[in-house]
Protein backbone atom coordinates (compact mmCIF):
# COMPACT_ATOMS: atom_id res chain seq x y z
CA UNK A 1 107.27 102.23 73.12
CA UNK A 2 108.42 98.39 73.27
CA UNK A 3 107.37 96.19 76.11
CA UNK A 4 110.47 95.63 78.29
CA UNK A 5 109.33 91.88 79.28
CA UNK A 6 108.77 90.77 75.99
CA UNK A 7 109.56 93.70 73.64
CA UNK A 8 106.82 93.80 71.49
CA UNK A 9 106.12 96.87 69.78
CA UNK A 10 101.93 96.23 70.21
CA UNK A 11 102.09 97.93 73.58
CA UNK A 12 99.58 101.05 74.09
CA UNK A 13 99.10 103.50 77.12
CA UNK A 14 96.46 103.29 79.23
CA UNK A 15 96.73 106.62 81.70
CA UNK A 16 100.37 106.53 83.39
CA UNK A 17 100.64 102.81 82.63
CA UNK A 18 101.63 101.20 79.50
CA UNK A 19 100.30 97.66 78.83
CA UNK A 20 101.72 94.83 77.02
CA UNK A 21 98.78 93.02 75.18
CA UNK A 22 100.61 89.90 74.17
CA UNK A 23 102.48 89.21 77.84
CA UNK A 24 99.91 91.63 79.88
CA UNK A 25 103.04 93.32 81.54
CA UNK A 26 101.94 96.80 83.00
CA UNK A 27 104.31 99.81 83.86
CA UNK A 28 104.95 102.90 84.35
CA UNK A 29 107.73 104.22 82.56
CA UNK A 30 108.12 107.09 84.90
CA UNK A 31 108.94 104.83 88.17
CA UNK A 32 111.30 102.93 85.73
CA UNK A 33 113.24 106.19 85.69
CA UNK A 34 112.94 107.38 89.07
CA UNK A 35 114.24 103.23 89.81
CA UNK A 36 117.23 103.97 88.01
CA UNK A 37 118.34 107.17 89.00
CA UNK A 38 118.95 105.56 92.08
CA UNK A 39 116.45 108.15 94.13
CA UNK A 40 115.71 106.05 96.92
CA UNK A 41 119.36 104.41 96.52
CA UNK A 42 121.81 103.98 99.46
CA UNK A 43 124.94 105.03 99.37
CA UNK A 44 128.23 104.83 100.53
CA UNK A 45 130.78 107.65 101.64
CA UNK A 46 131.97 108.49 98.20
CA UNK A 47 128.64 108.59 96.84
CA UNK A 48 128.26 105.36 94.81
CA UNK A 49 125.09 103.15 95.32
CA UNK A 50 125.19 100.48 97.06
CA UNK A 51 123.36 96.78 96.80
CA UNK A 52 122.64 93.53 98.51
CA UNK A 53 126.02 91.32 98.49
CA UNK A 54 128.53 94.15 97.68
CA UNK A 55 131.74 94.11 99.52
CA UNK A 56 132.70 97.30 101.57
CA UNK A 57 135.74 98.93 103.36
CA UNK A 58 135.01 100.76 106.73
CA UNK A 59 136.32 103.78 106.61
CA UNK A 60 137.43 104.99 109.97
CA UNK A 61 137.56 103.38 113.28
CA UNK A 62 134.06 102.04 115.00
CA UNK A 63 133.45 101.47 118.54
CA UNK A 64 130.91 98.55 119.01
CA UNK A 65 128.12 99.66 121.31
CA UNK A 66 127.95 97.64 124.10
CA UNK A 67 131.25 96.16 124.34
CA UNK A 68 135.15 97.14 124.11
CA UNK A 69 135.44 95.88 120.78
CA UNK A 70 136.52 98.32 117.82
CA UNK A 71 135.83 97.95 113.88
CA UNK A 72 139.32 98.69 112.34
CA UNK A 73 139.39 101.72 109.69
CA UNK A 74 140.18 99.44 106.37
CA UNK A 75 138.35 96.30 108.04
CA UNK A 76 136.68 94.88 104.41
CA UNK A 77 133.47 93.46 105.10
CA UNK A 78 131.78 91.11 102.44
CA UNK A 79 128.48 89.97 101.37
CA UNK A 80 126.11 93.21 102.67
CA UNK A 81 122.20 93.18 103.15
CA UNK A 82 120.52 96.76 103.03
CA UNK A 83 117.87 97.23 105.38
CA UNK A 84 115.61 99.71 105.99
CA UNK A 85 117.10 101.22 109.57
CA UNK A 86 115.15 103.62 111.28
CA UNK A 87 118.36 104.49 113.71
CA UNK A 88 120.31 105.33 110.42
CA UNK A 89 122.20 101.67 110.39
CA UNK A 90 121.27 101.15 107.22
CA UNK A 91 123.90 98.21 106.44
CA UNK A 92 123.08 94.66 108.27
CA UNK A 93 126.49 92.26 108.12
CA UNK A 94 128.87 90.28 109.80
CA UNK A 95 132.54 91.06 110.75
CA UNK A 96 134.65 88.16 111.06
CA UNK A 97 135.88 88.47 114.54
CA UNK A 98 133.17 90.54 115.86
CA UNK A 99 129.87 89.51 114.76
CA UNK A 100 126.77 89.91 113.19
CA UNK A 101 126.15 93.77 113.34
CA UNK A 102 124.48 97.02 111.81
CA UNK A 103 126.30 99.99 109.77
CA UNK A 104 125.92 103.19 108.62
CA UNK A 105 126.19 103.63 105.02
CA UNK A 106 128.24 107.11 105.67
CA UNK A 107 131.25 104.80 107.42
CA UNK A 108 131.71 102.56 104.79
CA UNK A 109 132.88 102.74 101.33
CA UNK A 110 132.61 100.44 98.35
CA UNK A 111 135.00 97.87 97.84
């Protein structure tokens, strides 16, 4: 097995971790696959993973807790941070219009 830093093909396993002798990267190549099957991954209403600085669409109409305003269906919101929301509101971003605000990754789909 290569290093993935460096490449080098001098890498050797030391219990679950592989190390890199000539950059002394460590890693597990088993969390490098659970990492990219997205296991921990949110996503939006379709399915598809989401990331810091996407652009969504909001999928059907929102009412804004604590006020009379309403989030359109089809209101495109850009620029996205994912947060870890223990409510659910797993989206942090701000609607031109409204606000800074929090989202549910289920409402929302990628853009």
């Amino acid at each position: 097995m290569n290093c993935p830093k460096c490449n080098s093909e001098y890498a050797y396993q030391d219990g679950e971790l592989w190390i890199c002798p000539e950059c002394a990267h460590e890693w597990n190549p088993l969390a490098a696959v659970a990492e990219e099957s997205g296991a921990d991954a949110v996503r939006d209403a379709n399915g598809n993973p989401l990331a810091d600085g996407d652009s969504v669409t909001v999928i059907k109409d929102l009412k804004v807790k604590g006020s009379s305003l309403v989030v359109k269906g089809g209101t495109k919101v850009k620029n996205i941070r994912l947060t870890d929301g223990a409510d659910g509101h797993n989206i942090a971003c701000k609607i031109d219009g409204i606000g800074a605000m929090n989202l549910k990754s289920e409402f929302v789909k990628k853009a």
